[in-house]
C-alpha atoms as a PDB file:
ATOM      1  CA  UNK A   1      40.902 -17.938  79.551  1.00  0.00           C
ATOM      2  CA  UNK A   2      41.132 -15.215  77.028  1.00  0.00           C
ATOM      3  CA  UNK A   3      38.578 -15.448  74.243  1.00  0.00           C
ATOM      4  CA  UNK A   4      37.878 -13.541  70.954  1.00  0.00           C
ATOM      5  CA  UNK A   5      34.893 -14.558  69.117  1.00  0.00           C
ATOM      6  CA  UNK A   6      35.118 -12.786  65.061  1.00  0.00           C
ATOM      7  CA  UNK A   7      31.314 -12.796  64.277  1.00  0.00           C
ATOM      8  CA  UNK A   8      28.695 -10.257  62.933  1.00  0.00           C
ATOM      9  CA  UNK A   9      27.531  -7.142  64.584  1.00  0.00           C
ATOM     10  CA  UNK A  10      25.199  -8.329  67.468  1.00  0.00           C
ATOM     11  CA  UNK A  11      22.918  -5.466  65.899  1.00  0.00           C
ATOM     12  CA  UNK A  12      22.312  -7.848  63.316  1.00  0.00           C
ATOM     13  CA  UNK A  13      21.727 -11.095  65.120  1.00  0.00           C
ATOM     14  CA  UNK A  14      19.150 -12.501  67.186  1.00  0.00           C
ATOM     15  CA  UNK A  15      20.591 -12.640  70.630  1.00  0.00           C
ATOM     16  CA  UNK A  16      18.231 -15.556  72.268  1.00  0.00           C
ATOM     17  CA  UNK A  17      18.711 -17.737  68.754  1.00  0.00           C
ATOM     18  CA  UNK A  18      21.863 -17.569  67.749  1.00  0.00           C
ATOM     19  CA  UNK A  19      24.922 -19.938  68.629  1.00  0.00           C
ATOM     20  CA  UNK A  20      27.751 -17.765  68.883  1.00  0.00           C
ATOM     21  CA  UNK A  21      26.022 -15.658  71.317  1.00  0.00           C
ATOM     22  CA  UNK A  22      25.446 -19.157  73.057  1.00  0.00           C
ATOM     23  CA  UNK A  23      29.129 -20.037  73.473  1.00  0.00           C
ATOM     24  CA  UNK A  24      29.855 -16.213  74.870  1.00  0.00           C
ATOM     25  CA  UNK A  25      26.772 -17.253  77.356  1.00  0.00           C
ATOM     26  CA  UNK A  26      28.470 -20.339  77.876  1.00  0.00           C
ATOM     27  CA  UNK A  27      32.221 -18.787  78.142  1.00  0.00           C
ATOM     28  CA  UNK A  28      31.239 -15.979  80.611  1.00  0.00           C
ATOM     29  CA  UNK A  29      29.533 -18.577  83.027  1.00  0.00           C
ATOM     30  CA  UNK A  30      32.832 -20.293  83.431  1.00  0.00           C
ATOM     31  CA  UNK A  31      34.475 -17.215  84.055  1.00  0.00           C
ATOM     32  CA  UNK A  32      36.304 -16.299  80.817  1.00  0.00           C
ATOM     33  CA  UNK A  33      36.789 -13.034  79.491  1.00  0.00           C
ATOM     34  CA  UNK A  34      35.148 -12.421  76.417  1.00  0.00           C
ATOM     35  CA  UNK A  35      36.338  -9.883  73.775  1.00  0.00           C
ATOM     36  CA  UNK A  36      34.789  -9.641  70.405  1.00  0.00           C
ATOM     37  CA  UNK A  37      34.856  -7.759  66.999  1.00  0.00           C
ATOM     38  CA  UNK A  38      33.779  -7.967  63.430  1.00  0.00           C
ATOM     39  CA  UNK A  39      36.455  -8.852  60.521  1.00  0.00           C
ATOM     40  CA  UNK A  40      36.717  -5.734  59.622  1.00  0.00           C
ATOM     41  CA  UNK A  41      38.996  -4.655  62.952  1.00  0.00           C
ATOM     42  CA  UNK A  42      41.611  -6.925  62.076  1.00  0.00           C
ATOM     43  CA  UNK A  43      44.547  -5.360  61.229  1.00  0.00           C
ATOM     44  CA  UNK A  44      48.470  -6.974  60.206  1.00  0.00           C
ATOM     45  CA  UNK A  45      51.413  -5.265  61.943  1.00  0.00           C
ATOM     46  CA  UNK A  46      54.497  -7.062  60.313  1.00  0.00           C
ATOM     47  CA  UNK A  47      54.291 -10.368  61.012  1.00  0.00           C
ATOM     48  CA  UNK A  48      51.612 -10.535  63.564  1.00  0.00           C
ATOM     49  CA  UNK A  49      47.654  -9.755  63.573  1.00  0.00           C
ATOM     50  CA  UNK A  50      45.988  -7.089  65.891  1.00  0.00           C
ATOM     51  CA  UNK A  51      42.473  -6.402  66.387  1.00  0.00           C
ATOM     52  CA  UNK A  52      40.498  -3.331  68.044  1.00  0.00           C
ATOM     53  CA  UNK A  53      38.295  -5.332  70.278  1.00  0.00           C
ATOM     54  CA  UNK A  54      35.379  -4.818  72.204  1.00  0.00           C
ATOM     55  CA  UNK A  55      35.482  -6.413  76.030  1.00  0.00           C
ATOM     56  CA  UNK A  56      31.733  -7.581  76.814  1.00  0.00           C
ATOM     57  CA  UNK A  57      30.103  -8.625  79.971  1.00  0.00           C
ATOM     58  CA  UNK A  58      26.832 -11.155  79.976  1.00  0.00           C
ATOM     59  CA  UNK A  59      24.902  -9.850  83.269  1.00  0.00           C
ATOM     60  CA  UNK A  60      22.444 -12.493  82.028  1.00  0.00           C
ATOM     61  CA  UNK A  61      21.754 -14.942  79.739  1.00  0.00           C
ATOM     62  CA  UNK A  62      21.509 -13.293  76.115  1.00  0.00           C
ATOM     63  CA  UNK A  63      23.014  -9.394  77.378  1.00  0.00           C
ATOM     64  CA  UNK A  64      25.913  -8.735  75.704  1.00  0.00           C
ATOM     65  CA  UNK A  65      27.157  -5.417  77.004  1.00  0.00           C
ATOM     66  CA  UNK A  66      30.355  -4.079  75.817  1.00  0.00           C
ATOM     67  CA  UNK A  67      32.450  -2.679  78.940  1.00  0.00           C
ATOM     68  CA  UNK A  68      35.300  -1.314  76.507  1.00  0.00           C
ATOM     69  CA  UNK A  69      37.816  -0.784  73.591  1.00  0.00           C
ATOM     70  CA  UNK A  70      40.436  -2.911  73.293  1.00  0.00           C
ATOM     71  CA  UNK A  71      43.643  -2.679  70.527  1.00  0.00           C
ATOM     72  CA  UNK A  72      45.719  -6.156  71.008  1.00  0.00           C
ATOM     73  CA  UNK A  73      47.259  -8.257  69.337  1.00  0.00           C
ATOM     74  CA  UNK A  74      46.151 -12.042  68.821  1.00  0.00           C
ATOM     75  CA  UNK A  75      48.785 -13.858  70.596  1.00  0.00           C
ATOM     76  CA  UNK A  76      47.033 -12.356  73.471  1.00  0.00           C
ATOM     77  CA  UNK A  77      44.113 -14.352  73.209  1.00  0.00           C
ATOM     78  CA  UNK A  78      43.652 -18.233  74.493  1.00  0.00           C
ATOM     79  CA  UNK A  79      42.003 -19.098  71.665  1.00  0.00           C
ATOM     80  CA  UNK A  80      39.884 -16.793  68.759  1.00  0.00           C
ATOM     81  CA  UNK A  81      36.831 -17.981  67.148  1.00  0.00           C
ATOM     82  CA  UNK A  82      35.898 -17.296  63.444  1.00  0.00           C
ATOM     83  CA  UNK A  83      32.099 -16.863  63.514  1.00  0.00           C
ATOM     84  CA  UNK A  84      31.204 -14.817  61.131  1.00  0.00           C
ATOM     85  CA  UNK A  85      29.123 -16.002  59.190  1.00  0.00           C
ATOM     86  CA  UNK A  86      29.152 -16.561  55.093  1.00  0.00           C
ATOM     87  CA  UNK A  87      29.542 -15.860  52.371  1.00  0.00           C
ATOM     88  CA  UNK A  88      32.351 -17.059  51.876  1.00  0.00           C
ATOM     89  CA  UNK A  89      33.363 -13.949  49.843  1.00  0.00           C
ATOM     90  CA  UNK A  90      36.746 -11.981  49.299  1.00  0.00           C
ATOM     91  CA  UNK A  91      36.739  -9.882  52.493  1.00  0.00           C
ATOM     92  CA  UNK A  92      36.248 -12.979  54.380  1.00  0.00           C
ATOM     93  CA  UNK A  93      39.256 -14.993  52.423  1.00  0.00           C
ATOM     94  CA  UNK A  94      40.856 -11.805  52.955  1.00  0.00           C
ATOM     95  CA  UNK A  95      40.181 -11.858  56.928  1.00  0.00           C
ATOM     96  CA  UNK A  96      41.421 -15.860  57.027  1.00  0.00           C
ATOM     97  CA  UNK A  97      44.867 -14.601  55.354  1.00  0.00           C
ATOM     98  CA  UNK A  98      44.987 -12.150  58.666  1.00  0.00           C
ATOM     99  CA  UNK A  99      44.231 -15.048  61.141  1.00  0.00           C
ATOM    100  CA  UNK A 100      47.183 -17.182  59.722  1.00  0.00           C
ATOM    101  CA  UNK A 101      49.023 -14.505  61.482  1.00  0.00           C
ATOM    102  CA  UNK A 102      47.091 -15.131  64.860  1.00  0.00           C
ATOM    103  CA  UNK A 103      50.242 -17.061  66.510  1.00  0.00           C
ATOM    104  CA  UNK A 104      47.144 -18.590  68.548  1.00  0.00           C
ATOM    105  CA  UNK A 105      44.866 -20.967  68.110  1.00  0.00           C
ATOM    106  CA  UNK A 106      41.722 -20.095  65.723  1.00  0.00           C
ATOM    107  CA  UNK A 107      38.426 -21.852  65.877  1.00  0.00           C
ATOM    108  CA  UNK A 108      38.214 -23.310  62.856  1.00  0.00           C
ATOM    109  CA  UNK A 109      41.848 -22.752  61.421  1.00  0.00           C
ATOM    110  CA  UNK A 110      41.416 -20.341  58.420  1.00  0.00           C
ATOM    111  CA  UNK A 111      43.365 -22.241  56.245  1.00  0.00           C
ATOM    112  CA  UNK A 112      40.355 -25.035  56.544  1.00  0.00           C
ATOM    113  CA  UNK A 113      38.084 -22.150  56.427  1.00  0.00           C
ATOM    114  CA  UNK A 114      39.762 -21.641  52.583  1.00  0.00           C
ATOM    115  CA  UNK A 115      40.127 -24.976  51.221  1.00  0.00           C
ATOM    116  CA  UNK A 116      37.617 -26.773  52.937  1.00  0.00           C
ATOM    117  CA  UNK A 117      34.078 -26.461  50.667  1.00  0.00           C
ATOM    118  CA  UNK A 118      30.997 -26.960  52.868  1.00  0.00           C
ATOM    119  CA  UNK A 119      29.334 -28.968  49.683  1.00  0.00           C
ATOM    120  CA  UNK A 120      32.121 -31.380  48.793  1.00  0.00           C
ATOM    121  CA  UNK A 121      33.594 -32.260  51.826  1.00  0.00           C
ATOM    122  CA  UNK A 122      31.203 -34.822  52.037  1.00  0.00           C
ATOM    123  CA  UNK A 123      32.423 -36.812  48.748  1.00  0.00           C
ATOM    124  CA  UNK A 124      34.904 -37.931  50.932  1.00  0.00           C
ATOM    125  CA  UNK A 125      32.607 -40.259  51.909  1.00  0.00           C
ATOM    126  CA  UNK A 126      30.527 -41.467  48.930  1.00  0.00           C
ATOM    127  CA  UNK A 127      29.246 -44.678  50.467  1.00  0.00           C
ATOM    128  CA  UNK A 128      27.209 -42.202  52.596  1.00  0.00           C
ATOM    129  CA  UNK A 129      26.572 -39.542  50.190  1.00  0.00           C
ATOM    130  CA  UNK A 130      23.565 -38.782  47.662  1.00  0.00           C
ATOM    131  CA  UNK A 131      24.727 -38.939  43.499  1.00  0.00           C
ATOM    132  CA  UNK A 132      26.393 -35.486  43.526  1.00  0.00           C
ATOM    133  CA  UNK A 133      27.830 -33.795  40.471  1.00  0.00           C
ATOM    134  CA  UNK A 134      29.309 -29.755  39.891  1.00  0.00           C
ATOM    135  CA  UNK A 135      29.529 -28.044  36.688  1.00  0.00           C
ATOM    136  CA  UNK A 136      28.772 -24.167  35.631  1.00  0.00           C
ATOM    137  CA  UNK A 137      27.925 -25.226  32.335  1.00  0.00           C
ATOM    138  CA  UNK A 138      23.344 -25.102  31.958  1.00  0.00           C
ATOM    139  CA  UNK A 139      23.615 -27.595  29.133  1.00  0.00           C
ATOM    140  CA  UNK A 140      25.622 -30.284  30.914  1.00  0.00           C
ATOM    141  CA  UNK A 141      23.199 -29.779  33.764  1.00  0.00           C
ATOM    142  CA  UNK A 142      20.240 -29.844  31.945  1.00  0.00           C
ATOM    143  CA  UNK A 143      21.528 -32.755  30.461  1.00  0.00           C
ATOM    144  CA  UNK A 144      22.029 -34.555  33.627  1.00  0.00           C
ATOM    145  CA  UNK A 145      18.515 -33.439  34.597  1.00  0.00           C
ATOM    146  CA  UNK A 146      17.496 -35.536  31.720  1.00  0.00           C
ATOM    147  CA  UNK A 147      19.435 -38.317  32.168  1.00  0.00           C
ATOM    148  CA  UNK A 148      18.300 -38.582  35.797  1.00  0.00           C
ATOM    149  CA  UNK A 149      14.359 -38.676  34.691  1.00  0.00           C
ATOM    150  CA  UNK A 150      13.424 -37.239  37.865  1.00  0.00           C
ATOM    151  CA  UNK A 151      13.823 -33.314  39.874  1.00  0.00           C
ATOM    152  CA  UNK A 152      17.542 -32.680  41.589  1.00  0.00           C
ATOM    153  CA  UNK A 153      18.655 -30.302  43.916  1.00  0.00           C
ATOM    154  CA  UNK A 154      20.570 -27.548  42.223  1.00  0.00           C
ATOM    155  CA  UNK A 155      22.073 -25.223  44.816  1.00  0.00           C
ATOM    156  CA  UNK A 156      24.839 -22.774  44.657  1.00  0.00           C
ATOM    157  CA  UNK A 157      28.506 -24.333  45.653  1.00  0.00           C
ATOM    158  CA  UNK A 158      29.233 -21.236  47.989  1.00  0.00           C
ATOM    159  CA  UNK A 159      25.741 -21.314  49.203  1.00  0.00           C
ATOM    160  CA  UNK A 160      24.646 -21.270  52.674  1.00  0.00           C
ATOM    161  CA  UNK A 161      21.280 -20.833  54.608  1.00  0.00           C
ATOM    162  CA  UNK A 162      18.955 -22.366  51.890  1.00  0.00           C
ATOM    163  CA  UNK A 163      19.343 -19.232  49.685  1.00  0.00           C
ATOM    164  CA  UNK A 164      18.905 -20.546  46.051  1.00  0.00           C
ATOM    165  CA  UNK A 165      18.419 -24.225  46.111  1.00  0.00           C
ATOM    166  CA  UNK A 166      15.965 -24.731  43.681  1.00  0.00           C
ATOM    167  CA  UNK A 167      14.439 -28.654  43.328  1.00  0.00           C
ATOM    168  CA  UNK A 168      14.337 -28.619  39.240  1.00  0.00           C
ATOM    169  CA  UNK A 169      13.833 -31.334  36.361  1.00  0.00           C
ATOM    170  CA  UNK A 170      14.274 -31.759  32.362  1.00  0.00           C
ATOM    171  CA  UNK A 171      10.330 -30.881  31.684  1.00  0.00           C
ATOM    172  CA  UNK A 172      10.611 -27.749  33.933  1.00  0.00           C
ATOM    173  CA  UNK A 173       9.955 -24.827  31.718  1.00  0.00           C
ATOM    174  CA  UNK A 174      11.903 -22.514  34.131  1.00  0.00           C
ATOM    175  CA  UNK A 175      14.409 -25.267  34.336  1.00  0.00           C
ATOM    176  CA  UNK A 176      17.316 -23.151  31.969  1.00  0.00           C
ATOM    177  CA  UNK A 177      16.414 -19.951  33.128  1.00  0.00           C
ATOM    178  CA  UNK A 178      17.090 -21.244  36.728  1.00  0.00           C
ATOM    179  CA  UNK A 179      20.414 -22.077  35.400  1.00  0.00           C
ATOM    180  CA  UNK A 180      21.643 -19.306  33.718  1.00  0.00           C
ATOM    181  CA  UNK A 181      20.589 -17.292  36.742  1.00  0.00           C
ATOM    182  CA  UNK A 182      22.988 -19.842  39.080  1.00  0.00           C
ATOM    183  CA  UNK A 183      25.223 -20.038  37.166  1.00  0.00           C
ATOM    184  CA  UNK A 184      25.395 -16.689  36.242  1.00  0.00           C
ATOM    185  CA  UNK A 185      25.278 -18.106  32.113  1.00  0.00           C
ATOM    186  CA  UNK A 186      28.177 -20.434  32.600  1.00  0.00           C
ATOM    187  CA  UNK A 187      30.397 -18.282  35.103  1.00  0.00           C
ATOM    188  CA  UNK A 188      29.867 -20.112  38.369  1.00  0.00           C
ATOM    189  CA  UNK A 189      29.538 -23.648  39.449  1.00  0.00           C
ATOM    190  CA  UNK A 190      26.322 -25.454  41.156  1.00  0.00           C
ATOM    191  CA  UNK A 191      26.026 -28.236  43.029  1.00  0.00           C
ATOM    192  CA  UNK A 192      23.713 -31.035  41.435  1.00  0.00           C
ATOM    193  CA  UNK A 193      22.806 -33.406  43.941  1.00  0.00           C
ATOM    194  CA  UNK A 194      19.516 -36.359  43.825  1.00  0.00           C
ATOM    195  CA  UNK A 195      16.842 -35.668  45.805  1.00  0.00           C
ATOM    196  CA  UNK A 196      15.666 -37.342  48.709  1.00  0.00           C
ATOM    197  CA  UNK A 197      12.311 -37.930  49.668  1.00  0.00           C
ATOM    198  CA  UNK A 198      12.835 -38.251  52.900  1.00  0.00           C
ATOM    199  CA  UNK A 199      13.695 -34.572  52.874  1.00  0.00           C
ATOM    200  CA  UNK A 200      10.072 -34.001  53.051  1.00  0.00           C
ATOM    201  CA  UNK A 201       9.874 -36.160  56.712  1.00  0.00           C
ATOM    202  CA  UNK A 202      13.200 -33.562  57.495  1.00  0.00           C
ATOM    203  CA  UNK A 203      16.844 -33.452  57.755  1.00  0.00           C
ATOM    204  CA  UNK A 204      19.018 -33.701  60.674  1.00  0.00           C
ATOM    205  CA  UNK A 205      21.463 -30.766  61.970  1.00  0.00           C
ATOM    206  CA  UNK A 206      24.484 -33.373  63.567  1.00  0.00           C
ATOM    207  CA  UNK A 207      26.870 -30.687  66.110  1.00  0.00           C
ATOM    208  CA  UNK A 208      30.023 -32.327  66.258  1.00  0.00           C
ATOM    209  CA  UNK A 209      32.551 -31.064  68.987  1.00  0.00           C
ATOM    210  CA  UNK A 210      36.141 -31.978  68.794  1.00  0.00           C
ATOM    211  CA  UNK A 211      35.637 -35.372  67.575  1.00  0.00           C
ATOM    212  CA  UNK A 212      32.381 -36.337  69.212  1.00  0.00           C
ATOM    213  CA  UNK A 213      28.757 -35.816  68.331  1.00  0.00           C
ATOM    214  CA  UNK A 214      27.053 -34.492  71.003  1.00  0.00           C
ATOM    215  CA  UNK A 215      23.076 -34.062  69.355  1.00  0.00           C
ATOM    216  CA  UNK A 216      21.093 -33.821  66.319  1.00  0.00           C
ATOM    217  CA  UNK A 217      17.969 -31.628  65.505  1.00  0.00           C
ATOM    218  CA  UNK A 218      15.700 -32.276  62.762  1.00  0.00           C
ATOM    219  CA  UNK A 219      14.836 -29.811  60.167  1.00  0.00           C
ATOM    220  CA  UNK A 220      11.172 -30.279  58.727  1.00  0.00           C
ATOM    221  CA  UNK A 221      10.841 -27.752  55.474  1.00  0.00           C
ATOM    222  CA  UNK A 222       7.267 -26.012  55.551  1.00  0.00           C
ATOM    223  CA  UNK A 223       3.825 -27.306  53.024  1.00  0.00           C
ATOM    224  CA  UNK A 224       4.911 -24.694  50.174  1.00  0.00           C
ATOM    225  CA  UNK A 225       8.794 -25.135  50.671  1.00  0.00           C
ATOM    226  CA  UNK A 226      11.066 -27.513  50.289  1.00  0.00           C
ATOM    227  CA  UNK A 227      14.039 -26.312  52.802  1.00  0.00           C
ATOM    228  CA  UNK A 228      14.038 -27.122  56.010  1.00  0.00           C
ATOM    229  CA  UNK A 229      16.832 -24.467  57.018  1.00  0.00           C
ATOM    230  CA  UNK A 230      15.823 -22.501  60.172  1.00  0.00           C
ATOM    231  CA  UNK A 231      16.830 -19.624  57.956  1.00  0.00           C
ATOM    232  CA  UNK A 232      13.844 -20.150  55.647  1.00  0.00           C
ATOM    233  CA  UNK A 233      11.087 -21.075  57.841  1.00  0.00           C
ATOM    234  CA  UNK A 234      12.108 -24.889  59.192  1.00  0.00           C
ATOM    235  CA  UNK A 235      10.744 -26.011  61.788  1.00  0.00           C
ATOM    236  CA  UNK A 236      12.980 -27.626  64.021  1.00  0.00           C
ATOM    237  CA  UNK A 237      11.532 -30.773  66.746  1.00  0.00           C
ATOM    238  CA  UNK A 238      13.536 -33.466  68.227  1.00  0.00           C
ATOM    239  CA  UNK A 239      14.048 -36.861  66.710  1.00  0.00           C
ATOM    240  CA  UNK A 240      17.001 -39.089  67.851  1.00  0.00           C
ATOM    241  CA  UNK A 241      19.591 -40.407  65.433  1.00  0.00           C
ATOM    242  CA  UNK A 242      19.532 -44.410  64.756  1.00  0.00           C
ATOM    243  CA  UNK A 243      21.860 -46.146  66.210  1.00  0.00           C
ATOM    244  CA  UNK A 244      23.075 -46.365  62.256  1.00  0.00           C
ATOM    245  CA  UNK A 245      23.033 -43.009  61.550  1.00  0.00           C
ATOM    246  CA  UNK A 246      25.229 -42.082  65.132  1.00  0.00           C
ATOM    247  CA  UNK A 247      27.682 -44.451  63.462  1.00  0.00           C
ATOM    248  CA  UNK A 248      27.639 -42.846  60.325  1.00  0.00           C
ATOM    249  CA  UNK A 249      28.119 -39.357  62.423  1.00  0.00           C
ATOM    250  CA  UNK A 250      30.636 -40.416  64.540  1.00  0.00           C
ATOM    251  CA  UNK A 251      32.771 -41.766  61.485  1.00  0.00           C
ATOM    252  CA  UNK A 252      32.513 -38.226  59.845  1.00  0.00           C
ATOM    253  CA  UNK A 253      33.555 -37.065  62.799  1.00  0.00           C
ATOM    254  CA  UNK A 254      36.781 -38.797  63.745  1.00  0.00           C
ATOM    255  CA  UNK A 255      38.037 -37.804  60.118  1.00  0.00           C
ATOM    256  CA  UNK A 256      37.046 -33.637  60.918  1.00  0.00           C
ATOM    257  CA  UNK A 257      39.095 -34.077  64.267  1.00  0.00           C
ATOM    258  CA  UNK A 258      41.835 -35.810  61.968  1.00  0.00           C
ATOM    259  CA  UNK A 259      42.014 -32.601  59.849  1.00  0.00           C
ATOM    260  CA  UNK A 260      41.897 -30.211  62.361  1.00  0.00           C
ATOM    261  CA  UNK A 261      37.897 -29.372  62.521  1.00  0.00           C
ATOM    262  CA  UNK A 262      36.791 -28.303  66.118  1.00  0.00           C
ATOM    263  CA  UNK A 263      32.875 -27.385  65.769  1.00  0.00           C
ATOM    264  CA  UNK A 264      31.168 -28.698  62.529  1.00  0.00           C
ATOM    265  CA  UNK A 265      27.119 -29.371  61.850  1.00  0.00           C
ATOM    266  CA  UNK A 266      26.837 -32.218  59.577  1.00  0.00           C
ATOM    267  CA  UNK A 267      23.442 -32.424  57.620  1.00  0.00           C
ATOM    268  CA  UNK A 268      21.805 -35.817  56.973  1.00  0.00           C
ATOM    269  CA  UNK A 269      18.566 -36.788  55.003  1.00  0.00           C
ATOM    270  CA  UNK A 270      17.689 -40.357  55.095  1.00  0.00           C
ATOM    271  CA  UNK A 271      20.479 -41.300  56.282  1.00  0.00           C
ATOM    272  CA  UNK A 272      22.809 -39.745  53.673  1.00  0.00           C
ATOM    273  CA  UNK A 273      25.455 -36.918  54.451  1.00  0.00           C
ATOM    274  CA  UNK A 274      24.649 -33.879  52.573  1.00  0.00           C
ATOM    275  CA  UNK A 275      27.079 -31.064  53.819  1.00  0.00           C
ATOM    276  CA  UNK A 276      29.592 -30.406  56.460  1.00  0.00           C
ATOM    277  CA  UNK A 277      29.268 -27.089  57.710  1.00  0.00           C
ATOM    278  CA  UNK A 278      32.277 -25.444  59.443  1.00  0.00           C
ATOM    279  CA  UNK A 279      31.946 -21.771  58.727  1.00  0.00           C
ATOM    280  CA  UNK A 280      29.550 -20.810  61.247  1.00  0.00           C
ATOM    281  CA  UNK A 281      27.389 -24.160  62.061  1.00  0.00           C
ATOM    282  CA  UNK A 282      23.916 -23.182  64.179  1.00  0.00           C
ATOM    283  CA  UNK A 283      21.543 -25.332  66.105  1.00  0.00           C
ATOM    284  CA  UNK A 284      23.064 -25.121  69.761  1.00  0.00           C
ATOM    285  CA  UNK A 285      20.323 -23.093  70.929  1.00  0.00           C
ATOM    286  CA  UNK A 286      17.218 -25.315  69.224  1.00  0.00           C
ATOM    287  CA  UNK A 287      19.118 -28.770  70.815  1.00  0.00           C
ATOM    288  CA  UNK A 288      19.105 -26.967  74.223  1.00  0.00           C
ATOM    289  CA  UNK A 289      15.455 -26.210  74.013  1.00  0.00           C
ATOM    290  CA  UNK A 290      14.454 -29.755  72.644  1.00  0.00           C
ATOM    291  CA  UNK A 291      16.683 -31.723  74.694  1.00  0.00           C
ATOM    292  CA  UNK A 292      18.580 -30.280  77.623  1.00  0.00           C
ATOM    293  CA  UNK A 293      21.711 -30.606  75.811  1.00  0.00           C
ATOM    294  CA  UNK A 294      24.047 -27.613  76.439  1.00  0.00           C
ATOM    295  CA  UNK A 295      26.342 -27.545  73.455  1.00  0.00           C
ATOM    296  CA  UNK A 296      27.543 -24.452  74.094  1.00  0.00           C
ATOM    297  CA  UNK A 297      28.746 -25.060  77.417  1.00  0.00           C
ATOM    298  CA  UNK A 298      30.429 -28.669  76.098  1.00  0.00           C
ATOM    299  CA  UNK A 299      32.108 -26.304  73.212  1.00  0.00           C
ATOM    300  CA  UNK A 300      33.761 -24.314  75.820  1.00  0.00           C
ATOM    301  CA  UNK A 301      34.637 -27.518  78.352  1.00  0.00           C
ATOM    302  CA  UNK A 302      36.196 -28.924  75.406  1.00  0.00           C
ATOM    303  CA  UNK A 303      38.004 -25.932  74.580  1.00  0.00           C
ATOM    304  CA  UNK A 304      39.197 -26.144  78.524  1.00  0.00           C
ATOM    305  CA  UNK A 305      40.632 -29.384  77.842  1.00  0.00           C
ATOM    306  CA  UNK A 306      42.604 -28.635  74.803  1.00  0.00           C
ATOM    307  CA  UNK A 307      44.669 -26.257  76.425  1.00  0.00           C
ATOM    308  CA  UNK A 308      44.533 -27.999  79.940  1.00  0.00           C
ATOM    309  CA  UNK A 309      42.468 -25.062  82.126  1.00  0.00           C
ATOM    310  CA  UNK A 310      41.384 -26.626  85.268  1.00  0.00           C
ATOM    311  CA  UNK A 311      37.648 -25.886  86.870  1.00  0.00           C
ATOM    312  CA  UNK A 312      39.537 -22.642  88.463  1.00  0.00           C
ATOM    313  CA  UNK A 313      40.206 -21.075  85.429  1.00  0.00           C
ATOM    314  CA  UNK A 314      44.100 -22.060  85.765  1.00  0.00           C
ATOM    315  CA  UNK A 315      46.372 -23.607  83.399  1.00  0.00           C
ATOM    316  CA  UNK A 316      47.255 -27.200  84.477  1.00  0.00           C
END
């Protein structure tokens, strides 16, 4: 199998943590070739993407080396995986217009990438959600603040990594400067969302592969935090999902397979779904370490079976 993987420069990541670099680990080991780039090397020739590529090599577990350049199209390519990771910003809308030119299969289709919002998503499912509303309007949400009586999460709605969720409430002082700093004074949206307590015990990263949930992490934000993204300073242990919550999981995830989701990392405090991640969802590497679970290598067998490539590498 021929695989590109679209991701950040590996100058920039964290080559033990992070889970892209766990899928190429996982990919080489099963004897795929691995060719990667960042978003920028896409190019459109007519009707059909191209991409200067770099081929790598994994001597051992978390050594990328690049072996060489590589100009070819997409339709080359097995499959391509979008990993790079957000914002969500205009040269990344701008590299998901590219990939709808692919003429293979992309990993998550860029078309979800573009309509699919990591922080509403899960209103699909309001039995299982916390009381979530959006505006860009301080007043209204200062108002709901008030109404509420109590602090709410107030996060960004093309957020990501914990940057600039702030817990506020009505008797905050710094409660409408907050505001007009998200919401740049009216000019972008937040998310408003109730707060759980049970945040504080930690929330659980759910990886979802093609359909199934395969493990959960928890999430447990620091004393003087509280976050629990591995981004900020989580710290990440081990604690099983109820047989409840593995429903609740597993019902998310037959509707992601449904629409076309391969890889996804659903959040969950207290039993509630907070966000569906699909841009670039982490944790493969933690659940590995806590559990023995090898997502990465159950990413690429499912990946096998999509497009039918036996144990030798050969299409059935």
């Amino acid at each position: 199998m021929k695989i590109l993987s679209i991701m950040d420069p590996l100058s920039r990541l964290s080559l033990p943590q992070d889970t892209t670099v766990g899928f190429i680990t996982a990919a080489a080991k099963r004897g795929h070739d691995i060719y990667i780039c960042v978003p920028e090397q896409l190019s459109l020739i007519d009707d059909q993407a191209w991409v200067a590529a770099q081929r790598v090599g994994v001597p051992d577990d978390d050594v990328i080396e690049v072996i060489e350049d590589h100009w070819c199209s997409l339709r080359q390519f097995d499959c391509v995986w979008m990993r790079k990771d957000p914002p969500l910003d205009q040269a990344y809308l701008h590299a998901t217009y590219l990939l709808d030119f692919a003429n293979t299969w992309v990993i998550n289709p860029p078309e979800l990438l573009r309509s699919f919002n990591e922080k509403l998503y899960a209103l699909q499912f309001l039995d299982i959600t916390p009381h979530t509303r959006v505006s860009a309007s301080p007043d209204r949400v200062l108002a709901w603040l008030k109404e509420r009586g109590e602090p709410m999460i107030v996060k960004p709605l093309d957020g990501y990594g914990g940057l600039g969720v702030f817990l506020l409430s009505a008797e905050d002082r710094n409660a409408r400067v907050s505001l007009e700093l998200l919401t740049d004074h009216g000019q972008r949206r937040v998310v408003v969302q109730e707060y759980l307590p049970a945040a504080r015990q930690g929330d659980h990263r759910v990886l979802v592969i093609d359909g199934e949930v395969v493990g959960a992490i928890l999430r447990t934000p620091q004393d003087d935090d509280h976050r629990g993204n591995i981004h900020v300073g989580g710290v990440v242990s081990h604690l099983p999902l109820s047989e409840e919550e593995l429903k609740l999981c597993q019902r998310v995830a037959d509707r992601l397979k449904a629409d076309g989701i391969f890889f996804a990392g659903l959040d969950l405090i207290g039993g509630l779904l907070t966000e569906i991640n699909i841009t670039s969802p982490t944790g493969i590497r933690e659940l590995k370490a806590l559990t023995g679970i090898d997502a990465g290598d159950l990413f690429v067998r499912a990946i096998e079976r999509r497009l039918q490539i036996s144990e030798e590498g050969e299409a059935l």
